[in-house]
N, C-alpha and C. Protein backbone atom coordinates (compact mmCIF):
# COMPACT_ATOMS: atom_id res chain seq x y z
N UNK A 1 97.59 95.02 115.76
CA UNK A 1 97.53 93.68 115.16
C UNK A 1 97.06 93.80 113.70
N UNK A 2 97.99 93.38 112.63
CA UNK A 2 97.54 93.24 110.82
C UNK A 2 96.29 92.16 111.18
N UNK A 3 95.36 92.83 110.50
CA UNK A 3 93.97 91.92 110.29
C UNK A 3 93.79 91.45 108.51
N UNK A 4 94.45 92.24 107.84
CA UNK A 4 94.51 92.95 106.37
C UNK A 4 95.57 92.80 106.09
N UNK A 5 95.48 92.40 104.37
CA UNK A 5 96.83 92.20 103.80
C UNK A 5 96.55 92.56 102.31
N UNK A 6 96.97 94.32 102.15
CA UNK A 6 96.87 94.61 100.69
C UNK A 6 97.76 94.02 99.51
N UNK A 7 97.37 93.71 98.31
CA UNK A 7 98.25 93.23 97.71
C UNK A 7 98.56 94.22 96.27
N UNK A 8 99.03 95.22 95.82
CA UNK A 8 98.89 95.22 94.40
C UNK A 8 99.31 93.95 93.60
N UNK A 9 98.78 94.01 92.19
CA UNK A 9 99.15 93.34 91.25
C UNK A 9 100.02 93.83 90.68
N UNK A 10 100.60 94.56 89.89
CA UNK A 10 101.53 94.23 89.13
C UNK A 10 103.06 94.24 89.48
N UNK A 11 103.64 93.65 89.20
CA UNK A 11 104.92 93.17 90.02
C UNK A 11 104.79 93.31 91.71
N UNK A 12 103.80 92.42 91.88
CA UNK A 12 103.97 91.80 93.48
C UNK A 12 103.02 90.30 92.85
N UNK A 13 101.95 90.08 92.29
CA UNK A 13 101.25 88.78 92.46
C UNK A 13 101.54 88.59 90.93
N UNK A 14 101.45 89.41 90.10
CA UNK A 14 101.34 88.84 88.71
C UNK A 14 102.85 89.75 87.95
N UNK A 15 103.96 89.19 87.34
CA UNK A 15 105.39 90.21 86.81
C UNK A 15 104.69 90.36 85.51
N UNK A 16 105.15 91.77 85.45
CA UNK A 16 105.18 92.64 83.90
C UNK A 16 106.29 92.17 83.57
N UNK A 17 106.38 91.22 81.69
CA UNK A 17 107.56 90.85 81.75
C UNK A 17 107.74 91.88 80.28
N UNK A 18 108.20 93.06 80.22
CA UNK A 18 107.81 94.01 79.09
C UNK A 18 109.10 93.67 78.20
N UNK A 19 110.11 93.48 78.83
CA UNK A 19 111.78 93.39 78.28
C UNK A 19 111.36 91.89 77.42
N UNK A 20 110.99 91.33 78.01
CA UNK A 20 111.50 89.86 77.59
C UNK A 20 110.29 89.18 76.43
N UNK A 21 109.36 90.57 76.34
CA UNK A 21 108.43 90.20 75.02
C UNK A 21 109.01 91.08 74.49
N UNK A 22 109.68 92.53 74.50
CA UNK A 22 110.05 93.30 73.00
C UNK A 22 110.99 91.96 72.51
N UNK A 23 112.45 91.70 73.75
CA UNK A 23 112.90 90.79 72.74
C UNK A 23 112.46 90.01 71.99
N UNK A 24 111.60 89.02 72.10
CA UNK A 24 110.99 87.90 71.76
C UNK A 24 110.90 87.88 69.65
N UNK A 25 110.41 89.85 69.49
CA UNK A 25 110.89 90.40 68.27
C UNK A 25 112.15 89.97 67.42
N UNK A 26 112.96 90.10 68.33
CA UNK A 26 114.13 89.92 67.76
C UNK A 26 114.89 91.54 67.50
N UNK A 27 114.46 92.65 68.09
CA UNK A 27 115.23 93.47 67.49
C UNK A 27 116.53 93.78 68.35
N UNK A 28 117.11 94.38 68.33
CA UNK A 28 118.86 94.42 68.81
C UNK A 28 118.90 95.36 69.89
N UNK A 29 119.65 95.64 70.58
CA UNK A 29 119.77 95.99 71.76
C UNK A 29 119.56 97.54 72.03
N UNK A 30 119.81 98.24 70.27
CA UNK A 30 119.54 100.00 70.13
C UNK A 30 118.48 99.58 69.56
N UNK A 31 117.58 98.86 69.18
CA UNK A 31 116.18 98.90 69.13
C UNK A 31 115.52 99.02 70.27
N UNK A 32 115.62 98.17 71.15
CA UNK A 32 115.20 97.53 72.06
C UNK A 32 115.21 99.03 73.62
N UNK A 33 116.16 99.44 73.43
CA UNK A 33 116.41 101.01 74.45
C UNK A 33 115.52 101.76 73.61
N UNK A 34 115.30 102.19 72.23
CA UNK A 34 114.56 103.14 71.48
C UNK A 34 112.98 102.93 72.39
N UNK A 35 112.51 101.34 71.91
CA UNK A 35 111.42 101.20 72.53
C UNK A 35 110.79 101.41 73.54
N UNK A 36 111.88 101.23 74.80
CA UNK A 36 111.53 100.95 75.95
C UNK A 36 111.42 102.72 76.20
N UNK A 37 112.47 103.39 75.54
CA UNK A 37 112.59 105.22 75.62
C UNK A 37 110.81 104.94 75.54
N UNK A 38 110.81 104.97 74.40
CA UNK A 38 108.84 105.41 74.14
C UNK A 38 107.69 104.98 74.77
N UNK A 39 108.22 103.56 75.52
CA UNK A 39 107.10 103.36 76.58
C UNK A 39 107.18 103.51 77.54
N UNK A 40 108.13 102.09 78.00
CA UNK A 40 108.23 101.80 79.78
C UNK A 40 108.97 102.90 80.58
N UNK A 41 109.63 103.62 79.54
CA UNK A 41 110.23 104.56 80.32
C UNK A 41 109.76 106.24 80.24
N UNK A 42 108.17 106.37 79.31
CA UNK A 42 108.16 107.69 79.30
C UNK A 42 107.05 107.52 80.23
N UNK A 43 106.12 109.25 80.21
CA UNK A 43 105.45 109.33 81.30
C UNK A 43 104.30 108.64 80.91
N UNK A 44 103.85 108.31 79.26
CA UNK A 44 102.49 107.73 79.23
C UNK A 44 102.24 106.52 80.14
N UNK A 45 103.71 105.78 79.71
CA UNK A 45 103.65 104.41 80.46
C UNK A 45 102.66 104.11 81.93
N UNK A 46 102.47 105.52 82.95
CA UNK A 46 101.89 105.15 83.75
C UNK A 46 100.97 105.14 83.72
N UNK A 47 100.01 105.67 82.72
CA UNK A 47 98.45 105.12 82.05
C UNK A 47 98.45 104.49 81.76
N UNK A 48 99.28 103.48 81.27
CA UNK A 48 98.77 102.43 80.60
C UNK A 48 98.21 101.42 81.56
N UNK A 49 98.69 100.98 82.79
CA UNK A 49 98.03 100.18 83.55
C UNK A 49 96.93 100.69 84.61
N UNK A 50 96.78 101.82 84.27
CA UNK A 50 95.79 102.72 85.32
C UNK A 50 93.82 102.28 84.39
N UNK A 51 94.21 102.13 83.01
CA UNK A 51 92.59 102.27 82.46
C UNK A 51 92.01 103.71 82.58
N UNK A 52 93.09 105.17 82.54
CA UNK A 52 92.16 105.73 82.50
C UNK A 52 92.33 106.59 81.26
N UNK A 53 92.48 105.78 79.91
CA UNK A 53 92.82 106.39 78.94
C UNK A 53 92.31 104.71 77.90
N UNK A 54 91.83 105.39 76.70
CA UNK A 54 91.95 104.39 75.57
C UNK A 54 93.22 103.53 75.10
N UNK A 55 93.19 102.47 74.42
CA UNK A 55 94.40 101.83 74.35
C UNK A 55 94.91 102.87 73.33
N UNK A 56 94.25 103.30 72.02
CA UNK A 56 94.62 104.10 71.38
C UNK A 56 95.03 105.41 71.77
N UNK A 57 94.41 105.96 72.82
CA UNK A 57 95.12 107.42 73.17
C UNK A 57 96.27 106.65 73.92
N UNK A 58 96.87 105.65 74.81
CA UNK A 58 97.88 105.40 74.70
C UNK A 58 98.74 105.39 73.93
N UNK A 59 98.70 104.04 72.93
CA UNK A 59 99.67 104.06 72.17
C UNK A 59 99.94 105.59 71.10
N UNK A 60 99.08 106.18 70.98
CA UNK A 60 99.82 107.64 70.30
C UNK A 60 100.28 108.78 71.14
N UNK A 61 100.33 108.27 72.74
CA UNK A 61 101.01 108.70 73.45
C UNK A 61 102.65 108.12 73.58
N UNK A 62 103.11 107.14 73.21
CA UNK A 62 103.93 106.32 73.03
C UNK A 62 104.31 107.05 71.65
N UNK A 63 103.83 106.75 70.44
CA UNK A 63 104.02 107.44 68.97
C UNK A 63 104.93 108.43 68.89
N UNK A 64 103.95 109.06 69.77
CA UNK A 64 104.11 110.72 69.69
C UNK A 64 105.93 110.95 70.24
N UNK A 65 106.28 109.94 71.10
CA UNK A 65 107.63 109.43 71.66
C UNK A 65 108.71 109.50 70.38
N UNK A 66 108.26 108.59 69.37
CA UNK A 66 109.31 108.30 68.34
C UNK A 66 108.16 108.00 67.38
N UNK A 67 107.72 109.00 66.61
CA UNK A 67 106.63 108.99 66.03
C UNK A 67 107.33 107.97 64.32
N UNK A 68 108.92 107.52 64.24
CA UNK A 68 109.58 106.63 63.29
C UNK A 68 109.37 105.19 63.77
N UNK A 69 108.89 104.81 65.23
CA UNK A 69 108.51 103.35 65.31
C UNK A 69 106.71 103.18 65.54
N UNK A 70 106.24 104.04 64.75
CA UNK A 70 104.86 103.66 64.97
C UNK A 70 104.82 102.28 64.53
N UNK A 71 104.92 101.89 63.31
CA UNK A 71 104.34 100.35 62.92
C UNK A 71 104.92 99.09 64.18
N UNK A 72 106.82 99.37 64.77
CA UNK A 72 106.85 99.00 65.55
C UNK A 72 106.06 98.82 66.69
N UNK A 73 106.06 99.94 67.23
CA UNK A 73 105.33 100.12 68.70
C UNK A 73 103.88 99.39 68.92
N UNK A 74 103.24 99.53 67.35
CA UNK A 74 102.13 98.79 67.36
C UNK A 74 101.87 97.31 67.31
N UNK A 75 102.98 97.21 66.63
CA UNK A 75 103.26 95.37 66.79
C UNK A 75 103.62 94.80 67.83
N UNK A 76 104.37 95.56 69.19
CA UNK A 76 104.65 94.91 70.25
C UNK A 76 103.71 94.77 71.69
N UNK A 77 102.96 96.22 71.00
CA UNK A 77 101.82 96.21 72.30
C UNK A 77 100.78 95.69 71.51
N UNK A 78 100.30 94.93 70.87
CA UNK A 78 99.47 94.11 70.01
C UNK A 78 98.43 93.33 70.95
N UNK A 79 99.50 93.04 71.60
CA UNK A 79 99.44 91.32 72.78
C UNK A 79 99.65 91.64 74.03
N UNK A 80 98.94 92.26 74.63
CA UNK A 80 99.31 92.42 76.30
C UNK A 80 99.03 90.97 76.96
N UNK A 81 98.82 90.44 76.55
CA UNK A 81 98.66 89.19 77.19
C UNK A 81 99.64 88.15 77.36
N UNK A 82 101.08 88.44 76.38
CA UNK A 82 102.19 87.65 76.07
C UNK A 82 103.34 88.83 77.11
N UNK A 83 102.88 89.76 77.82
CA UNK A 83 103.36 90.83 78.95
C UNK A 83 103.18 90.23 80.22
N UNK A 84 102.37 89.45 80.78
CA UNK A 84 101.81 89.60 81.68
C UNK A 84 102.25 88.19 82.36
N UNK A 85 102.79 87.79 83.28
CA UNK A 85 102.55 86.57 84.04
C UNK A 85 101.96 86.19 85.85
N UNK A 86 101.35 85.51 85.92
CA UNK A 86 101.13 85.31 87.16
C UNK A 86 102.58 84.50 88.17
N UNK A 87 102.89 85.07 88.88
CA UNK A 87 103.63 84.11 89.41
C UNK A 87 103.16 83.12 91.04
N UNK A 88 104.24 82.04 90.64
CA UNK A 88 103.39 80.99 90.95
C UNK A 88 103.20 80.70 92.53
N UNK A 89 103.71 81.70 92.91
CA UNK A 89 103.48 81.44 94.66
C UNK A 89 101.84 82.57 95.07
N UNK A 90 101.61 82.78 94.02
CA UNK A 90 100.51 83.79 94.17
C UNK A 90 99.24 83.32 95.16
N UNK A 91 98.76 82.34 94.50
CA UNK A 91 97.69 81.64 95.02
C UNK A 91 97.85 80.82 96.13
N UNK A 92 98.98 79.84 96.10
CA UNK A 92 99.17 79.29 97.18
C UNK A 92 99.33 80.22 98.41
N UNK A 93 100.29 81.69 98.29
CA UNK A 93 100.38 82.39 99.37
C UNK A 93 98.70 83.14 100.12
N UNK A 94 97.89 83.05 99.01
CA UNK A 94 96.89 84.17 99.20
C UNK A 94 96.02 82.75 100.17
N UNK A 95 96.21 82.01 99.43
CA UNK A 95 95.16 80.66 100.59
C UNK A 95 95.74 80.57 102.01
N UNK A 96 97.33 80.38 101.65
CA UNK A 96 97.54 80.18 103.10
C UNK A 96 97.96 81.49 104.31
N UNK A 97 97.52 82.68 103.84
CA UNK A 97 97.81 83.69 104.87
C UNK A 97 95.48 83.71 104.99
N UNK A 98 94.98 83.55 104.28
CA UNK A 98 93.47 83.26 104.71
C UNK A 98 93.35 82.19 105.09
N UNK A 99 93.96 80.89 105.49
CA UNK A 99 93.77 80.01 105.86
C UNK A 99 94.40 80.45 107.85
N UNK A 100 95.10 81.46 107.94
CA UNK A 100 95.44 81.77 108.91
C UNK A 100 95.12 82.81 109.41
N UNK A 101 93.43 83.11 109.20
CA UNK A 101 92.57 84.09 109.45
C UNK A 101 92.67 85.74 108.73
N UNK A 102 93.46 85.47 108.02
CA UNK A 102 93.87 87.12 107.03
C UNK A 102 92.93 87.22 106.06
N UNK A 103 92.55 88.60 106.33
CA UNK A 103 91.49 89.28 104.91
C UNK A 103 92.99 89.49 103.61
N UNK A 104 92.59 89.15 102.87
CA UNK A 104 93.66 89.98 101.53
C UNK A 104 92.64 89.83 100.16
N UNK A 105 93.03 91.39 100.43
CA UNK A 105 92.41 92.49 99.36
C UNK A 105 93.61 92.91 98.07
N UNK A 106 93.46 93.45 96.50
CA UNK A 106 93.51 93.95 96.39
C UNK A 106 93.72 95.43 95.92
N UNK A 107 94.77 95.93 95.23
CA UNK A 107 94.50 97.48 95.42
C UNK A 107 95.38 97.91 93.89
N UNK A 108 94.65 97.99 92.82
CA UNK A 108 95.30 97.87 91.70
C UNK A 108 95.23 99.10 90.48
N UNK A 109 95.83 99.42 89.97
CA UNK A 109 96.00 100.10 88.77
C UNK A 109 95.80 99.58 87.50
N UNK A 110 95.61 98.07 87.81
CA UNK A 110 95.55 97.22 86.22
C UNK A 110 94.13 97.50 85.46
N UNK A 111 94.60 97.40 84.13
CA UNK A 111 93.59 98.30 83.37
C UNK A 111 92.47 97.10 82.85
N UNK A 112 91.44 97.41 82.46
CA UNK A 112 90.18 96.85 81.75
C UNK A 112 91.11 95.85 80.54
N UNK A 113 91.91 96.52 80.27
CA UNK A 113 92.12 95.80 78.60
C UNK A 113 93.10 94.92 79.32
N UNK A 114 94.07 95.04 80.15
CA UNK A 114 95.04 93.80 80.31
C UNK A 114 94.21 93.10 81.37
N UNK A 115 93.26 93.38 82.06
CA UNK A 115 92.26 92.10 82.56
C UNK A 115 91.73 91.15 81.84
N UNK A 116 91.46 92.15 80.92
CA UNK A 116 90.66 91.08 80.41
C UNK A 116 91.74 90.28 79.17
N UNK A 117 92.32 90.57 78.59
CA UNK A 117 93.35 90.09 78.11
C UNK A 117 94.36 88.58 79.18
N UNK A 118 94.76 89.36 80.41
CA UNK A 118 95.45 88.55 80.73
C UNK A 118 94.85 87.68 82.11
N UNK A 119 93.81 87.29 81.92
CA UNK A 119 93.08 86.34 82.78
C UNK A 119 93.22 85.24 83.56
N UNK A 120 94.02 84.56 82.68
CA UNK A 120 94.53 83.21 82.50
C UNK A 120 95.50 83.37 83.93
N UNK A 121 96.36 84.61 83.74
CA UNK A 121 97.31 85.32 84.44
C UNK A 121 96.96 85.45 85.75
N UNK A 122 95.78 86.37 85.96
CA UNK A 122 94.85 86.62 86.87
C UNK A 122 94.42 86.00 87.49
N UNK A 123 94.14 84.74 87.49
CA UNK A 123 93.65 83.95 88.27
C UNK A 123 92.99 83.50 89.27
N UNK A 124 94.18 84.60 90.13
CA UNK A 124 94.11 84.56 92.00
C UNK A 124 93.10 85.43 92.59
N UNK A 125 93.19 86.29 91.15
CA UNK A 125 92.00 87.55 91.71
C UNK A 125 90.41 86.97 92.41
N UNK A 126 89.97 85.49 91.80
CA UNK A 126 88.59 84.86 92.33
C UNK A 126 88.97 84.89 94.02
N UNK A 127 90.13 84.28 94.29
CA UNK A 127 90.52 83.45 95.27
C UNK A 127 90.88 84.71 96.76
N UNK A 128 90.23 86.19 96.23
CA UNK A 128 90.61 86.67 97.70
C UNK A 128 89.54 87.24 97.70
N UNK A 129 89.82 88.18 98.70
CA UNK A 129 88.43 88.88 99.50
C UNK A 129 87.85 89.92 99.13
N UNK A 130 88.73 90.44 98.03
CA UNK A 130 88.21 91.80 97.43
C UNK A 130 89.17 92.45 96.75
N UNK A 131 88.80 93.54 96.83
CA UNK A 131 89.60 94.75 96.34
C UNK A 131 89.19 96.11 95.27
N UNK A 132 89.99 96.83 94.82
CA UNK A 132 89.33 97.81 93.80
C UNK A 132 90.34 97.47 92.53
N UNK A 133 89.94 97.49 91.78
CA UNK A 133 90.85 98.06 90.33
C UNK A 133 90.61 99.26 89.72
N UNK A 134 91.74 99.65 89.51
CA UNK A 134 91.04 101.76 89.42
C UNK A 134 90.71 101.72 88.50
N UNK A 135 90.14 101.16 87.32
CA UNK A 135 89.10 101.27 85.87
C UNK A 135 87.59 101.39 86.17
N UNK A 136 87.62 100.28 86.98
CA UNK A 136 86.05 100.08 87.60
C UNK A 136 85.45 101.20 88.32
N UNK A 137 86.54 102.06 89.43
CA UNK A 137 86.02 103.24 89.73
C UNK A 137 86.38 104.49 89.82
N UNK A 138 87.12 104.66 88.06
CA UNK A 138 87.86 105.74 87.44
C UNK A 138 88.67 106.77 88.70
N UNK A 139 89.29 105.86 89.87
CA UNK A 139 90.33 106.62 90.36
C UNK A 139 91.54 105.52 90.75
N UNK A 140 93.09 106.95 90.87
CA UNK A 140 94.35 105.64 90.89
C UNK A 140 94.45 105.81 91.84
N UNK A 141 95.75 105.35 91.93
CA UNK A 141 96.88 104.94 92.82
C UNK A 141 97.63 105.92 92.34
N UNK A 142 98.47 107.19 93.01
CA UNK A 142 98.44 107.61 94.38
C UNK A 142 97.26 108.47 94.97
N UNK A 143 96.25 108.28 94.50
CA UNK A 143 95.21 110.09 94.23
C UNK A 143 94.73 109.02 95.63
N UNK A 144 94.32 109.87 97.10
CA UNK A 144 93.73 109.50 97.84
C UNK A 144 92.68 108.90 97.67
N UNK A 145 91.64 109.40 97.27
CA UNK A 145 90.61 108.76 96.77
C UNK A 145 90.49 107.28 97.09
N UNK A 146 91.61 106.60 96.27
CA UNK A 146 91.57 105.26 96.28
C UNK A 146 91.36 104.85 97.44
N UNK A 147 92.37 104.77 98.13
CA UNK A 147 92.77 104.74 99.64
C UNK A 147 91.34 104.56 100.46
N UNK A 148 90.96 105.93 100.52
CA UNK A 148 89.24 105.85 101.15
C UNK A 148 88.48 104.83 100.87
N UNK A 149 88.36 104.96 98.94
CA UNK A 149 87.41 104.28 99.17
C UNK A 149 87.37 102.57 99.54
N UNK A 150 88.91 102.07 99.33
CA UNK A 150 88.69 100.99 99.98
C UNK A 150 88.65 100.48 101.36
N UNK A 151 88.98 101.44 102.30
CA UNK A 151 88.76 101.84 103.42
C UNK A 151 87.47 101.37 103.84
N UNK A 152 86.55 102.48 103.15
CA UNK A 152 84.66 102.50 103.60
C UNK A 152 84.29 101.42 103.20
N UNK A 153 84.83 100.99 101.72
CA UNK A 153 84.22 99.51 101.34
C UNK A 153 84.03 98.84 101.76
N UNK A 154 85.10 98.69 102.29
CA UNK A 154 85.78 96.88 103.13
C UNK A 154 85.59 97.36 105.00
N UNK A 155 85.29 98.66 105.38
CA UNK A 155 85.30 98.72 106.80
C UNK A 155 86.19 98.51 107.28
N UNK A 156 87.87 98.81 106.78
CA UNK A 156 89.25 98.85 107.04
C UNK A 156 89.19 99.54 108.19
N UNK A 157 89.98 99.06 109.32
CA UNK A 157 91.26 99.63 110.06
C UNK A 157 92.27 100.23 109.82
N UNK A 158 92.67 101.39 109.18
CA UNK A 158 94.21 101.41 108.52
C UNK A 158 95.02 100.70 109.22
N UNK A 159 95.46 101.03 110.75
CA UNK A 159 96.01 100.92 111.50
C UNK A 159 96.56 99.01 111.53
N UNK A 160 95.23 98.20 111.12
CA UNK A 160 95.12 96.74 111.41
C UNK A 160 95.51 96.46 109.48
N UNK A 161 95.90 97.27 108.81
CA UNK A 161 96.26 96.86 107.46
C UNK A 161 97.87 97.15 106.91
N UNK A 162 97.94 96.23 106.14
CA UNK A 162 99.63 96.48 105.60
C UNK A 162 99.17 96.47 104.02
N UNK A 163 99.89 97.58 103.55
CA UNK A 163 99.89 97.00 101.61
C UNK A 163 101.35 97.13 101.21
N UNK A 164 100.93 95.88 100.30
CA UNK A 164 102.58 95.78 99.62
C UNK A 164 102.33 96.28 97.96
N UNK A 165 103.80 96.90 97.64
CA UNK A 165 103.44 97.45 96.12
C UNK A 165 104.62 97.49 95.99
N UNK A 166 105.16 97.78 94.86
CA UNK A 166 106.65 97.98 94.43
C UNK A 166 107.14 99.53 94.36
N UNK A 167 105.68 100.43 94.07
CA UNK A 167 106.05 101.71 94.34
C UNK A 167 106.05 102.63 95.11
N UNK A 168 106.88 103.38 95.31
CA UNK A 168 107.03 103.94 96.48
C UNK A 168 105.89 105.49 96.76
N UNK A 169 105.50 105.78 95.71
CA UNK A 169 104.97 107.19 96.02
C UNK A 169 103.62 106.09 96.36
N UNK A 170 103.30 104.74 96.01
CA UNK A 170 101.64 104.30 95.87
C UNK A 170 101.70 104.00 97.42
N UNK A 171 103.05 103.85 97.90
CA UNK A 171 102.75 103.90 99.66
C UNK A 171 103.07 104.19 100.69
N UNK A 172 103.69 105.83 100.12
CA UNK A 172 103.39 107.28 100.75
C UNK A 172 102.17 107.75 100.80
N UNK A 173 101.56 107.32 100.07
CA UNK A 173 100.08 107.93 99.99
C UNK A 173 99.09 107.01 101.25
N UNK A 174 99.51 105.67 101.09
CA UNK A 174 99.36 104.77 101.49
C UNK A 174 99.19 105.04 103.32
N UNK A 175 100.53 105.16 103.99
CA UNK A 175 100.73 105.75 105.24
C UNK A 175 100.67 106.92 105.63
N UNK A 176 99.85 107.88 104.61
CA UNK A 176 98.90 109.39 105.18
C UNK A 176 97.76 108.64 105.98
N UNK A 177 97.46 107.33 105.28
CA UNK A 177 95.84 106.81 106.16
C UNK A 177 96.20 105.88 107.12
N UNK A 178 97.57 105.92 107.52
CA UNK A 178 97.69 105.12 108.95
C UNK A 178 98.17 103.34 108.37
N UNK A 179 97.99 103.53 107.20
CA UNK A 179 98.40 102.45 106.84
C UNK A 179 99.70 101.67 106.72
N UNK A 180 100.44 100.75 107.01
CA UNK A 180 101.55 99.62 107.31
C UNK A 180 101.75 99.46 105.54
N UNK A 181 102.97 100.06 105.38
CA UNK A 181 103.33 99.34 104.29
C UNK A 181 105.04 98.58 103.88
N UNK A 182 104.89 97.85 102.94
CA UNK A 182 105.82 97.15 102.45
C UNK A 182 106.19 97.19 101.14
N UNK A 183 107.64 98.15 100.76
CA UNK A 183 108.08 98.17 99.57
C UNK A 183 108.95 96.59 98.99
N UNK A 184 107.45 96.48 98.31
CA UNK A 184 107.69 94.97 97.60
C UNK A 184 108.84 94.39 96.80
N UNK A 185 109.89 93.60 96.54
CA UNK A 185 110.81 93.38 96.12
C UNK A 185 111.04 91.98 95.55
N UNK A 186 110.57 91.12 96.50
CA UNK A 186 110.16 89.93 96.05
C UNK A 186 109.27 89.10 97.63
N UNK A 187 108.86 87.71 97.24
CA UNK A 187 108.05 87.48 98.12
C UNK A 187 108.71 87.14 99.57
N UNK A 188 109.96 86.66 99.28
CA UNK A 188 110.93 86.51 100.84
C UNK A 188 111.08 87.63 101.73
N UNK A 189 111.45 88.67 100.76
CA UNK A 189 111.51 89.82 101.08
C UNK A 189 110.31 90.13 102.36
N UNK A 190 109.55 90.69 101.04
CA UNK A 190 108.06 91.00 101.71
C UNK A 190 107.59 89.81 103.33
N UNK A 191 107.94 88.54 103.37
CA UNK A 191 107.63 87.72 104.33
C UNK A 191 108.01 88.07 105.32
N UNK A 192 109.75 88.48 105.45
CA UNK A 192 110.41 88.87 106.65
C UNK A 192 110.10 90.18 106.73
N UNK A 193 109.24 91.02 106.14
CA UNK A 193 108.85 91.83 106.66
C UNK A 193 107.29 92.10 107.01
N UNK A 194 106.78 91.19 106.74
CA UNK A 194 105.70 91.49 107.37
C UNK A 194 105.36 90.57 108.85
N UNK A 195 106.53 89.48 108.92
CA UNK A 195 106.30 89.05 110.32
C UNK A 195 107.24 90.02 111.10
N UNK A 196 107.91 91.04 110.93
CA UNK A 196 108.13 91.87 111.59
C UNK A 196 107.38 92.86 112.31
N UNK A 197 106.22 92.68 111.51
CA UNK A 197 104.82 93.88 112.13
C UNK A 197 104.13 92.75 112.59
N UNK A 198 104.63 91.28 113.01
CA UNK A 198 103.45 90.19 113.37
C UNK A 198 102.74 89.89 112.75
N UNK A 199 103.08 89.50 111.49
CA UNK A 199 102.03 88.98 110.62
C UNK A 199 102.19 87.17 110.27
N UNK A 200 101.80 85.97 110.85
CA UNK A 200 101.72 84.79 110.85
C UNK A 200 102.09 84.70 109.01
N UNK A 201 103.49 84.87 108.24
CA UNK A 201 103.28 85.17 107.09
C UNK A 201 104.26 83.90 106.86
């Protein structure tokens, strides 16, 4: 029986909208691939929402990509906060799966600087039962670690928990600890599948 309902943040409760602020620039469509080459698509990119690096050793991890759009690159990651949206079934879903006796926790990579930046965004984070953000206790998502320690924290069941995430290695790691997971896609998605494991969703 799911007692637990992990949630990551980013693209499951709150969308990274990264495409639709470079545009916002205005630059053209071989701008716009250059950029995305140097961030969203190289390997720094996955520090950047982890917190376990400076914003600056980021972005000259990005630089170092196309070290000809520095002034660019710096103007678009300026504003993580014009990146970030909450979407809007977030809160209502998180009340009404605790309104139907569910713990939901949860289990994040989002960094110190886009917390606190994108707050407004964040919102829902008051409104549940817990969780970790790997800044606060300098370990990620997939490094076991995590896993445990929210385990011992919270006095988890794996067995009685499901987490949803969009990535797939974050829940392989995920079901080494017995844990139920759901490769996140959107929230319909995720619904019909978690009343498939019996979850009142």
């Amino acid at each position: 029986m799911i007692t637990t309902i992990i949630f990551d943040i980013g693209n499951v409760l709150a969308d990274f909208i990264w495409e639709e602020h470079y545009r916002s620039f205005g630059y053209d469509d071989e701008m716009l691939a250059r950029i995305a080459k140097a961030t969203v698509k190289s390997p720094v990119w996955n520090e950047y929402d982890r917190g376990v690096m400076s914003d600056e050793e980021i972005l000259q991890g990005f630089i170092a990509n196309d070290p000809e759009l520095e002034d660019i690159l710096r103007k678009v990651l300026a504003n993580v906060k014009t990146m970030v949206r909450r979407n809007d079934y977030a809160i209502p879903w998180i009340k009404e799966l605790q309104g139907k006796g569910y713990r939901c926790l949860y289990l994040s990579n989002f960094s110190q600087r886009a917390e606190r930046e994108c707050a407004e965004a964040l919102d829902f984070i008051p409104h549940m039962d817990g969780g970790i953000l790997s800044y606060q206790d300098q370990v990620i998502k997939p490094m076991p670690e995590i896993y445990q320690l929210l385990i011992d924290r919270y006095d988890l069941v794996p067995q009685e928990c499901v987490f949803l995430d969009d990535t797939l290695c974050n829940l392989e790691a995920a079901e080494k600890f017995g844990i139920h997971t759901i490769h996140f896609k959107n929230q319909m998605q995720a619904i019909e599948e978690l009343r498939k494991l019996g979850v009142d969703a």
